[in-house]
Protein backbone atom coordinates (compact mmCIF):
# COMPACT_ATOMS: atom_id res chain seq x y z
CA UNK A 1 0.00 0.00 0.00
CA UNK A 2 1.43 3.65 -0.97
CA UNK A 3 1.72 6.63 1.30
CA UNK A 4 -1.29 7.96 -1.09
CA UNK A 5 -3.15 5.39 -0.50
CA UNK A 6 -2.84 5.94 3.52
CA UNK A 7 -3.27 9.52 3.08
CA UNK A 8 -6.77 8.59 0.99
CA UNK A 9 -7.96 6.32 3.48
CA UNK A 10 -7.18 8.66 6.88
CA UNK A 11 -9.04 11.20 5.03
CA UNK A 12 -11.85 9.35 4.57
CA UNK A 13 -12.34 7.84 7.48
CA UNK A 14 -11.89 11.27 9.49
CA UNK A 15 -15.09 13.16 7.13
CA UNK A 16 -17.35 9.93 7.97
CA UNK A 17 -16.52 9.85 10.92
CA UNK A 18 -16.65 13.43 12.28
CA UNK A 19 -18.01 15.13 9.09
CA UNK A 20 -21.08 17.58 8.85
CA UNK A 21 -23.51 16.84 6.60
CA UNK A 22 -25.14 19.71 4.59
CA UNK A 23 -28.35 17.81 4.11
CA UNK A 24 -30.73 20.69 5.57
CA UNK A 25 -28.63 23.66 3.69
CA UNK A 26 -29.18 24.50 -0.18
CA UNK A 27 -26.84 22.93 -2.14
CA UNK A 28 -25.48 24.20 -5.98
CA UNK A 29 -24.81 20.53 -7.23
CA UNK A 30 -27.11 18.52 -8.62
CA UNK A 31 -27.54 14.82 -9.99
CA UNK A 32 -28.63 14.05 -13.13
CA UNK A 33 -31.86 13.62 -12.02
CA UNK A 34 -31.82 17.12 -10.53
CA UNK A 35 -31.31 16.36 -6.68
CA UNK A 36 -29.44 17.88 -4.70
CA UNK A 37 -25.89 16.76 -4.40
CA UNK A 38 -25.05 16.73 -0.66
CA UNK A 39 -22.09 16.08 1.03
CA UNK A 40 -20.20 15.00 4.07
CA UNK A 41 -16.91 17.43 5.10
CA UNK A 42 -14.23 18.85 7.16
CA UNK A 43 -12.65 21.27 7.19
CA UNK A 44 -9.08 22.39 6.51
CA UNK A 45 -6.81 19.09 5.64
CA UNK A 46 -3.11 19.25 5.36
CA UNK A 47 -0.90 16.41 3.71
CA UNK A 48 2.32 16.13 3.08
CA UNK A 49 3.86 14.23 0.22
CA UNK A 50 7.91 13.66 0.44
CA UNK A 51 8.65 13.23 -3.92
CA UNK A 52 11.94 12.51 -2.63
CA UNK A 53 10.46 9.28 -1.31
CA UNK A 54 7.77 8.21 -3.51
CA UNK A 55 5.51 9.45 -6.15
CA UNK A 56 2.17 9.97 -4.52
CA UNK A 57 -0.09 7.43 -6.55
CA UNK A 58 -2.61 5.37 -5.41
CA UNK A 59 -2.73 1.37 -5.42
CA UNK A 60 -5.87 1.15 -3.97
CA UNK A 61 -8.23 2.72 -7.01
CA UNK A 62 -7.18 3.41 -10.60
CA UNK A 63 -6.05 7.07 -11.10
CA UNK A 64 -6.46 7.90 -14.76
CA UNK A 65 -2.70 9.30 -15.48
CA UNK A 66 -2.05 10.02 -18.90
CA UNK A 67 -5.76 12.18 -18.63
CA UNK A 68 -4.88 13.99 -15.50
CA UNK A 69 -1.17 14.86 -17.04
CA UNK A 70 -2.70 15.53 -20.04
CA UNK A 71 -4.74 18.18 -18.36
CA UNK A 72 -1.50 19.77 -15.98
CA UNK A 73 0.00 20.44 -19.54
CA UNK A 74 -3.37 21.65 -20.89
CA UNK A 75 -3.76 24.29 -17.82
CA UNK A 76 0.18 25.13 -17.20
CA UNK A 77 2.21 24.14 -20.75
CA UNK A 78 -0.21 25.26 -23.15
CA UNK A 79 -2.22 27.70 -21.19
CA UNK A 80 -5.33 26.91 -22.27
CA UNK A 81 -9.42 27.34 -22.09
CA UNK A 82 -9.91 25.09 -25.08
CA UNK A 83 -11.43 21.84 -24.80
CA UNK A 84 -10.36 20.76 -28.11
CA UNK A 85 -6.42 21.10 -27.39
CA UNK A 86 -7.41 18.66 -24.07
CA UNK A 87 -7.41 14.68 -24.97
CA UNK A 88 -9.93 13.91 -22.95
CA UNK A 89 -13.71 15.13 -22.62
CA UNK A 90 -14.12 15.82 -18.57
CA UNK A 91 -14.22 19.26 -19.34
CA UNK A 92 -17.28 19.26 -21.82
CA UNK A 93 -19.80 19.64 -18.92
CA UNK A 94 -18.40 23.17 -18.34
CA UNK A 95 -17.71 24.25 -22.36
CA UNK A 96 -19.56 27.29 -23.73
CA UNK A 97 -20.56 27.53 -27.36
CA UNK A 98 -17.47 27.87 -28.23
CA UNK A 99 -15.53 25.02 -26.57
CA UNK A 100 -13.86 26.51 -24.53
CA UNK A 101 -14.18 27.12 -20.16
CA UNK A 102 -13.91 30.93 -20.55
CA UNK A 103 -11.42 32.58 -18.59
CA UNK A 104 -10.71 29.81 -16.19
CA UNK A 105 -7.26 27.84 -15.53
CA UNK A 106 -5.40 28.00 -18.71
CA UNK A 107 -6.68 31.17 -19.66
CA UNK A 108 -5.72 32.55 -16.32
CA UNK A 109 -1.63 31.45 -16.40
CA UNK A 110 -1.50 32.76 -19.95
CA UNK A 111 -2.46 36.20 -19.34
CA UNK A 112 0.58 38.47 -19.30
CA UNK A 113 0.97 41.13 -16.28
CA UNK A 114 3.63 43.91 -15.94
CA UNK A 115 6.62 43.51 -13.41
CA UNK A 116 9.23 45.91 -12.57
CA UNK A 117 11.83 43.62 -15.03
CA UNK A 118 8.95 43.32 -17.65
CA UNK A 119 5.83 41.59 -18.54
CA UNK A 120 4.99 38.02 -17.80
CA UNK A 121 2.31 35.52 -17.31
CA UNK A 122 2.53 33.78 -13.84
CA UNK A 123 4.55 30.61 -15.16
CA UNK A 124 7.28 32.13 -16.71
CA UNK A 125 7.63 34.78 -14.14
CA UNK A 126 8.00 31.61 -11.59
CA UNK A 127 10.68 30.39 -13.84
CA UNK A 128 12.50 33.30 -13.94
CA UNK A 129 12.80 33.46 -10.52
CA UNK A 130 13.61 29.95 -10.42
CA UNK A 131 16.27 30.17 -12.19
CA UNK A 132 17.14 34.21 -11.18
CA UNK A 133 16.13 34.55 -7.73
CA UNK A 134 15.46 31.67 -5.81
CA UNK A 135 16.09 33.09 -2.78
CA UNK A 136 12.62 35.39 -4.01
CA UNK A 137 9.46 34.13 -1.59
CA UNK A 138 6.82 36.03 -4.07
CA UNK A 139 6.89 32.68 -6.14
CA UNK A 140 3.13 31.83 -6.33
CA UNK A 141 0.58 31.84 -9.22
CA UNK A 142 -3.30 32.07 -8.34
CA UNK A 143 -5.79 31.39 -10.35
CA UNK A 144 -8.69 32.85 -8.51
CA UNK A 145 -9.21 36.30 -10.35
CA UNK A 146 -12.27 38.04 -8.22
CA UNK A 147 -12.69 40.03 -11.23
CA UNK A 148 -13.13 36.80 -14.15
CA UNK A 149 -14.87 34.50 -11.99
CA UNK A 150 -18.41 35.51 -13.63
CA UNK A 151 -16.67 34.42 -17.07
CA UNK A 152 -15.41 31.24 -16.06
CA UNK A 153 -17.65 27.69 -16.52
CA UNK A 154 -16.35 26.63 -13.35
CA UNK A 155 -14.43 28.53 -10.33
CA UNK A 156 -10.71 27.32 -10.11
CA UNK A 157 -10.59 24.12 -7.44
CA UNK A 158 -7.43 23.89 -7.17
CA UNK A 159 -6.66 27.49 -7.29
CA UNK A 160 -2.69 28.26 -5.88
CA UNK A 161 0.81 27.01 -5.90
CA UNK A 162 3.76 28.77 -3.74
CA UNK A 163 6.90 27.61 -4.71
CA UNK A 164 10.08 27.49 -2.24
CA UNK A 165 13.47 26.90 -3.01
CA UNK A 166 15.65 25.53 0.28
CA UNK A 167 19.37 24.83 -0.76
CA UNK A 168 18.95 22.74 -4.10
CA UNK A 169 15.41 21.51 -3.10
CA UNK A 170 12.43 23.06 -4.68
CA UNK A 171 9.17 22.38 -2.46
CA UNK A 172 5.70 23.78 -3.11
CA UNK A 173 2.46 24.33 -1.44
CA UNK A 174 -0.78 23.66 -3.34
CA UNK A 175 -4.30 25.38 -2.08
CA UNK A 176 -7.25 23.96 -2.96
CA UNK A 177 -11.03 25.54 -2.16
CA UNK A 178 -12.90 21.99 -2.54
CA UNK A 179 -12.53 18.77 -3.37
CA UNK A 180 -14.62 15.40 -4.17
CA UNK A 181 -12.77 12.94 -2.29
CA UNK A 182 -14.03 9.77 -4.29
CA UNK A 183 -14.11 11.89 -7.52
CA UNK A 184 -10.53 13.42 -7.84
CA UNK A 185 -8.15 13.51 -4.87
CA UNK A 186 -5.37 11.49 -6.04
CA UNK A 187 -6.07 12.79 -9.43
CA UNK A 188 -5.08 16.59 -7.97
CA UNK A 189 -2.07 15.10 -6.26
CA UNK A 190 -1.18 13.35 -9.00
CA UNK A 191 -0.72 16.88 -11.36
CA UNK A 192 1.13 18.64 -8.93
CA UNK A 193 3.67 16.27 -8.12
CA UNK A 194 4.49 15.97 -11.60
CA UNK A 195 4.15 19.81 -12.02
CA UNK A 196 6.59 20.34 -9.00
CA UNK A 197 9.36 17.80 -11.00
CA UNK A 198 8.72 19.55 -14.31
CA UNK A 199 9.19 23.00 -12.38
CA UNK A 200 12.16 21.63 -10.27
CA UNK A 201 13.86 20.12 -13.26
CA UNK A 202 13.81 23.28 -15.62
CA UNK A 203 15.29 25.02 -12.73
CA UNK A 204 17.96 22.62 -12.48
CA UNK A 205 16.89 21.67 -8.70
CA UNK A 206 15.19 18.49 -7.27
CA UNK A 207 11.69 17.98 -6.42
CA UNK A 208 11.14 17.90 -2.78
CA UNK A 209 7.79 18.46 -0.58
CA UNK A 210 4.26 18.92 -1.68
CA UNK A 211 2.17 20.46 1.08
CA UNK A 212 -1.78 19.78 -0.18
CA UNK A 213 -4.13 22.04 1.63
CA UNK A 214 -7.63 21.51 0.96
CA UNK A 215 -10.10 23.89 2.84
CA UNK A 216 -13.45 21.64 1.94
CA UNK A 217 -12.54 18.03 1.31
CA UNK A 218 -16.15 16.30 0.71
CA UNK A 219 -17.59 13.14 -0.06
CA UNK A 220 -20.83 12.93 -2.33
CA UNK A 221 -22.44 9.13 -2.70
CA UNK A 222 -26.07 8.41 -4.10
CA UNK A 223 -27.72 4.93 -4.69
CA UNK A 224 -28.27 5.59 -8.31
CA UNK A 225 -32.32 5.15 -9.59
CA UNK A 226 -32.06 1.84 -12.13
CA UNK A 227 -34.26 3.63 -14.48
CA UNK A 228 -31.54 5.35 -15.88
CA UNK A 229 -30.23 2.31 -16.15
CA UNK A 230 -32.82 0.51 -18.37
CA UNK A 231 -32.82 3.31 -20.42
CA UNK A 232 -29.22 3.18 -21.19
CA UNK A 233 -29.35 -0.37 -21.91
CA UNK A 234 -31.89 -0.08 -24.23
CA UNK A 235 -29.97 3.01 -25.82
CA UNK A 236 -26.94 0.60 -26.04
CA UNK A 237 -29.26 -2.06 -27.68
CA UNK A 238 -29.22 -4.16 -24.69
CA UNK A 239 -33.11 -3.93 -23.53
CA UNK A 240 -33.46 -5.55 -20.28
CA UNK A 241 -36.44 -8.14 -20.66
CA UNK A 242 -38.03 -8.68 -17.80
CA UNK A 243 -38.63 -12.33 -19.18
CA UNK A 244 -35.65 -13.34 -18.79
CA UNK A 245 -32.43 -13.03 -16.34
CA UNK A 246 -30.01 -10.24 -17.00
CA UNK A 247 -26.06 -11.11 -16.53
CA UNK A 248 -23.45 -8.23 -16.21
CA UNK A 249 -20.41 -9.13 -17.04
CA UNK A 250 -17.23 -6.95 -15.57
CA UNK A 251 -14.32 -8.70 -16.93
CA UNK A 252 -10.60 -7.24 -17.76
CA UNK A 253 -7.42 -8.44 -20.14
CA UNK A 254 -4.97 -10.76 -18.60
CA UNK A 255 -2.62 -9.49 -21.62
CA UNK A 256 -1.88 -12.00 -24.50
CA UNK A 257 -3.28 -15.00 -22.62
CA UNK A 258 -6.79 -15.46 -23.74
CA UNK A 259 -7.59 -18.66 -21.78
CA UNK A 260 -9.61 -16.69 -19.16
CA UNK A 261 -11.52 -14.81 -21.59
CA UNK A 262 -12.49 -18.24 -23.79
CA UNK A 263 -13.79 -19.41 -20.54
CA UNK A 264 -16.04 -16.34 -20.16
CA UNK A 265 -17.31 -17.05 -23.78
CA UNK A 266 -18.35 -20.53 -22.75
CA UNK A 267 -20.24 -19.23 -19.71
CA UNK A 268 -22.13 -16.88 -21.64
CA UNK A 269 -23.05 -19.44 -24.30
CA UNK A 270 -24.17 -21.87 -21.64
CA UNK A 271 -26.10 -18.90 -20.02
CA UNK A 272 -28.16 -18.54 -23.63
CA UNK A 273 -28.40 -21.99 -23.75
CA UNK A 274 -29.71 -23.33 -20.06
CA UNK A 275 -31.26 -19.91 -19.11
CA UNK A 276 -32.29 -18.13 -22.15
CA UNK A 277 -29.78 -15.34 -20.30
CA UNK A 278 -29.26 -12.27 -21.97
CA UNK A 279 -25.61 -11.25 -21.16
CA UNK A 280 -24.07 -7.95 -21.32
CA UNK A 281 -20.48 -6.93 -20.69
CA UNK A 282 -19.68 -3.79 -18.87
CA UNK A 283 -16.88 -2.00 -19.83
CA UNK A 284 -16.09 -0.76 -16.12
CA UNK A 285 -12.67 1.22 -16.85
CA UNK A 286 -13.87 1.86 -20.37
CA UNK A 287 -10.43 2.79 -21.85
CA UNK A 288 -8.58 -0.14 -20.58
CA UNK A 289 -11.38 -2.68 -20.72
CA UNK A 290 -13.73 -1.81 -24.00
CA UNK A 291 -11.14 -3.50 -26.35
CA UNK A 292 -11.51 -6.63 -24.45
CA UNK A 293 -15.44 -6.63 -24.01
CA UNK A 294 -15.93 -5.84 -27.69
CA UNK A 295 -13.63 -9.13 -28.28
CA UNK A 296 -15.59 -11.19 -26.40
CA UNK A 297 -18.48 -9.73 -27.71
CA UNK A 298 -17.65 -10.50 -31.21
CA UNK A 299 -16.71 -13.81 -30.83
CA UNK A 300 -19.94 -14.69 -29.27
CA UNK A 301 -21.81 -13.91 -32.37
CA UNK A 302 -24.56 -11.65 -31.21
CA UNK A 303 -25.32 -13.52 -27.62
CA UNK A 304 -23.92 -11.18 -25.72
CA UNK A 305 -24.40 -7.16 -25.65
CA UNK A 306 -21.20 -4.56 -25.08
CA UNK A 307 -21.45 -1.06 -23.81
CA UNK A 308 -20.11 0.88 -26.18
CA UNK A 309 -20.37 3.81 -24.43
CA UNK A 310 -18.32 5.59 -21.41
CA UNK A 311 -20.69 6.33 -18.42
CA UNK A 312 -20.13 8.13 -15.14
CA UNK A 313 -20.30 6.77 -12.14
CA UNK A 314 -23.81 7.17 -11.33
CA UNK A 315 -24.87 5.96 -14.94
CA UNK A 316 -22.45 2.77 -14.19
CA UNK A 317 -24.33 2.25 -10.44
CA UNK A 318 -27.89 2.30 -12.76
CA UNK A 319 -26.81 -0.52 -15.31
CA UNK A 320 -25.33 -2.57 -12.59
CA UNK A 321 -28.51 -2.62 -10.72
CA UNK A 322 -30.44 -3.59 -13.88
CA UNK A 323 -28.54 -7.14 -13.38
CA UNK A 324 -30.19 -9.82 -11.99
CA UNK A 325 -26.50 -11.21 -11.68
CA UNK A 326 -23.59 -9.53 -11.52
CA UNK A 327 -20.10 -11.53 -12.33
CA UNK A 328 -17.10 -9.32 -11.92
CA UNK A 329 -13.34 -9.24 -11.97
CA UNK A 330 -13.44 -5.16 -11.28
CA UNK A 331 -13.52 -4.60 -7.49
CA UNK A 332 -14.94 -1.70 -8.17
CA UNK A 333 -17.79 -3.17 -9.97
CA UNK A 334 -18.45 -5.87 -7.02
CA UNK A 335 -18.38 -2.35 -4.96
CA UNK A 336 -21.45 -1.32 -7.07
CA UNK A 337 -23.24 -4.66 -7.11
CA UNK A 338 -23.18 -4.45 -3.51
CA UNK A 339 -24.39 -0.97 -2.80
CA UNK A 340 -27.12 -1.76 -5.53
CA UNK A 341 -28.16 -4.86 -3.61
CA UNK A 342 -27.11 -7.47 -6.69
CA UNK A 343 -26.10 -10.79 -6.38
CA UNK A 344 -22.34 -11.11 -7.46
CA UNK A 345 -20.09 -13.76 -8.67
CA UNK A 346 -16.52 -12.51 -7.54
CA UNK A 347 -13.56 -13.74 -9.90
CA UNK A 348 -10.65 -12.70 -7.86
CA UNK A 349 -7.47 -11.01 -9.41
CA UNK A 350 -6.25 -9.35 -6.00
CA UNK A 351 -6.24 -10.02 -2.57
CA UNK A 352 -8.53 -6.71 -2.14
CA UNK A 353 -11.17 -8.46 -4.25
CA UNK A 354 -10.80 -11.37 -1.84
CA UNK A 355 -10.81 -8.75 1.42
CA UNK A 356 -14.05 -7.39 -0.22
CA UNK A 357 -16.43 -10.31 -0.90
CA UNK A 358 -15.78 -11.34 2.38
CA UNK A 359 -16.47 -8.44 3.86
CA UNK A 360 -19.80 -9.20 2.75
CA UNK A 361 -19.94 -12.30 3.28
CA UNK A 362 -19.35 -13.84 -0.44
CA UNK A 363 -17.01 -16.45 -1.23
CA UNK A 364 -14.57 -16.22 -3.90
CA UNK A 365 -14.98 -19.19 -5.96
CA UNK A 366 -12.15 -18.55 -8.45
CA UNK A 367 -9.69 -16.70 -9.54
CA UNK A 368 -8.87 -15.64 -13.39
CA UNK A 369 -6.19 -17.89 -13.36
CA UNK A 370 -8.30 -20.91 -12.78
CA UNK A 371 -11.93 -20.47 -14.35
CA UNK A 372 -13.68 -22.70 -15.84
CA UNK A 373 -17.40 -22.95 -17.48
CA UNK A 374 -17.49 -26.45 -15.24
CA UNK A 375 -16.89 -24.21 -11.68
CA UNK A 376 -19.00 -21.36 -13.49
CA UNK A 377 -22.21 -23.52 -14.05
CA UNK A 378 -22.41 -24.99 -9.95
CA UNK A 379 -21.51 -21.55 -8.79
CA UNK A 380 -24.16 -19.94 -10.75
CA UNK A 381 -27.34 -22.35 -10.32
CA UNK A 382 -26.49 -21.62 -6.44
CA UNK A 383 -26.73 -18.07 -6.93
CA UNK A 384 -29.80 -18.01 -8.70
CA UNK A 385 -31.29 -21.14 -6.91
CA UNK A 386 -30.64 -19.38 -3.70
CA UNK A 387 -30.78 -15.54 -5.28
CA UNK A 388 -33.72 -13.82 -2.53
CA UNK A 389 -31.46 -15.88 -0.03
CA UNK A 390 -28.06 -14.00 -1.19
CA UNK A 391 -29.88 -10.69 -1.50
CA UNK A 392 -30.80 -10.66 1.92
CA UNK A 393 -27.48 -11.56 3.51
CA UNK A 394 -25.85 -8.76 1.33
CA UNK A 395 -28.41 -6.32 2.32
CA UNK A 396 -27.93 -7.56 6.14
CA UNK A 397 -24.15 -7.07 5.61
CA UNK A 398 -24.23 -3.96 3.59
CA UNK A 399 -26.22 -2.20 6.62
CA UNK A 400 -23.87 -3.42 9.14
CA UNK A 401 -21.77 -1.21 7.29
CA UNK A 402 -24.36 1.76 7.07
CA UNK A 403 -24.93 4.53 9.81
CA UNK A 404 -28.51 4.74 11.54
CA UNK A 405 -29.07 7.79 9.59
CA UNK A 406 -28.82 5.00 6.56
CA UNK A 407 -26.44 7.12 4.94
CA UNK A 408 -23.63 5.61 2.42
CA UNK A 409 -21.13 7.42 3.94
CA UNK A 410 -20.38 3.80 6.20
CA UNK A 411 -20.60 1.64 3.84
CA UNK A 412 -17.74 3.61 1.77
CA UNK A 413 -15.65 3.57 5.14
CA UNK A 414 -15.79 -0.21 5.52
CA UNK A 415 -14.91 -0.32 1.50
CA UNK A 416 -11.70 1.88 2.42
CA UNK A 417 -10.94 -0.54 5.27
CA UNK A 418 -11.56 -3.73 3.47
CA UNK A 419 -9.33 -3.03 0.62
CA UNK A 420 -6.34 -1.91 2.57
């Protein structure tokens, strides 16, 4: 386990467990379906990350890299408002007409200003001094402009960076207003580490402390409605009949061996064949795992359905609680089935998928490495055979983990713990 990931789960623990809830203020976030979005929080955290040590990463949950560098260099390298120059789409929520986010983040560090030596935008004036003055302690860029914020599509988050130079060491402090802890911490930390190397690096210095201050760390959780599901699936050309049992399937690559995924084929043609199942593969990291799903997919000849499409997290929740079954290899998507109250066939990769089925009190029956349709076929008549049975004891152990004020917020703690 990383120092990330113990940072991630202290955090969490300490808003669950002596958070305040906003449920009886007014809230600006919404959910799709137009609720309110509120949140659990505390206020003021302080971490320290030693680059010196370790790269702050996480082990515990997938942090989409490439995309979060890709947008560092999007906001500091190229200086940008434009979604189009970004290679990903998170920022198309917040896009004007034009595609762009107005004058927010890029726009901001691109913006020249006059100093006594000349004019500069805030990055190159902190690599002047870098390399100039670093003795200088005015080294810090902000991005909250009082005087823009009515132009932006979304106020800065992460807003400032002060950058200190001690002997050959470059450290920096990052200030944050808010942040979704389930949504983008490690993402954030993620950036600025790699910002602070870039920064240290063209200054000819190495990267030493990040200091992450976050005034409002939250965390935002909804049981997702399944009608959103069903409509997805049927936009995906997957209609859930209610005639018949629905399987998702949650599977990943195990690289150029394809003996695991042949397996999966079989399953799903025995499902067609003893059930009448309709089977549909969920994509659950879509970037990593739609290649693979589509494969399968093919090769199955039109008796099993693929998402095609990348969903967020509550549009994920909805299809998974469309399944009558749920068979995954994603922990994340046995994380779902469970707070969606779905049976679930575990097919452990990782001891953390093992930690979590038993944490609610599901066996794991296999692993990747030694699935077969023969283990598939007893495992499965059990779980439907005995599916009102299962549902209960998953509900029963799923609000062991909830607070009396049936919140979520518990049942994402005990997650945290289980994986460690």
């Amino acid at each position: 386990m990383s120092y990330a990931d113990q940072v991630f789960i202290h955090t969490c623990r300490d808003i669950l467990s002596n958070g305040f809830w906003d449920t009886d203020l007014p809230v600006r976030p919404r959910w799709a379906d137009g609720t309110p979005a509120h949140t659990v929080k505390i206020f003021g955290v302080v971490n320290r990350y030693d680059l010196r040590r370790e790269f702050p990463i996480m082990t515990l949950r997938r942090t989409a890299f490439k995309n979060c560098v890709d947008e560092l260099l999007w906001i500091w390298q190229k200086k940008s408002n434009d979604i189009r120059q970004l290679g990903s789409r998170i920022w198309d929520a917040w896009a004007d007409e034009r595609g762009t986010i107005g004058k927010a983040y890029g726009y901001q560090l691109g913006v020249k200003h006059r100093y006594s030596d000349g004019w500069f935008d805030q990055v190159d004036r902190v690599l002047k001094d870098l390399r100039e003055n670093p003795a200088s302690r005015r080294m810090v860029t902000s991005l909250f402009n009082h005087h823009d914020l009515s132009e932006m599509g979304l106020y800065p988050c992460a807003w400032s960076m002060t950058f200190n130079v001690t002997g050959s060491t470059l450290n920096a402090v990052l200030n944050q207003r808010s942040q979704d802890m389930l949504t983008a911490s490690n993402w954030n930390v993620c950036q600025y580490a790699v910002l602070l190397h870039m920064m240290a690096r063209s200054a000819g210095l190495e990267a030493g402390e990040l200091v992450h201050v976050t005034a409002d760390p939250v965390i935002r959780v909804k049981k997702a409605d399944p009608a959103l599901g069903l409509e997805i699936l049927a936009q995906e050309g997957c209609p859930r009949r209610p005639d018949r049992l629905t399987v998702g399937w949650a599977v990943k690559s195990r690289g150029p061996d394809r003996t695991f995924l042949r397996e999966v084929e079989r399953c799903i043609r025995w499902l067609r064949e003893e059930y009448g199942a309709d089977s549909v593969l969920i994509p659950f990291f879509h970037d990593e795992d739609w290649k693979v799903c589509d494969a399968v997919a093919q090769g199955l000849d039109g008796q099993a359905g693929c998402l095609r499409q990348k969903y967020l997290s509550e549009q994920t929740l909805s299809i998974i609680g469309c399944m009558d079954v749920l068979v995954g290899v994603r922990l994340h998507a046995l994380i779902y089935a469970a707070v969606m109250g779905v049976p679930m066939i575990g097919i452990s990769y990782d001891p953390k998928v093992d930690s979590f089925l038993a944490s609610i009190q599901r066996p794991t029956p296999f692993t990747v490495r030694d699935f077969t349709l023969e283990k598939f076929q007893a495992v499965f008549r059990e779980t439907v055979e005995s599916r009102e049975r299962i549902c209960a004891e998953t509900a029963r152990a799923v609000e062991e983990l909830v607070s009396k004020l049936d919140k979520n917020e518990d049942l994402i703690r005990e997650i945290m713990e289980r994986a460690t």
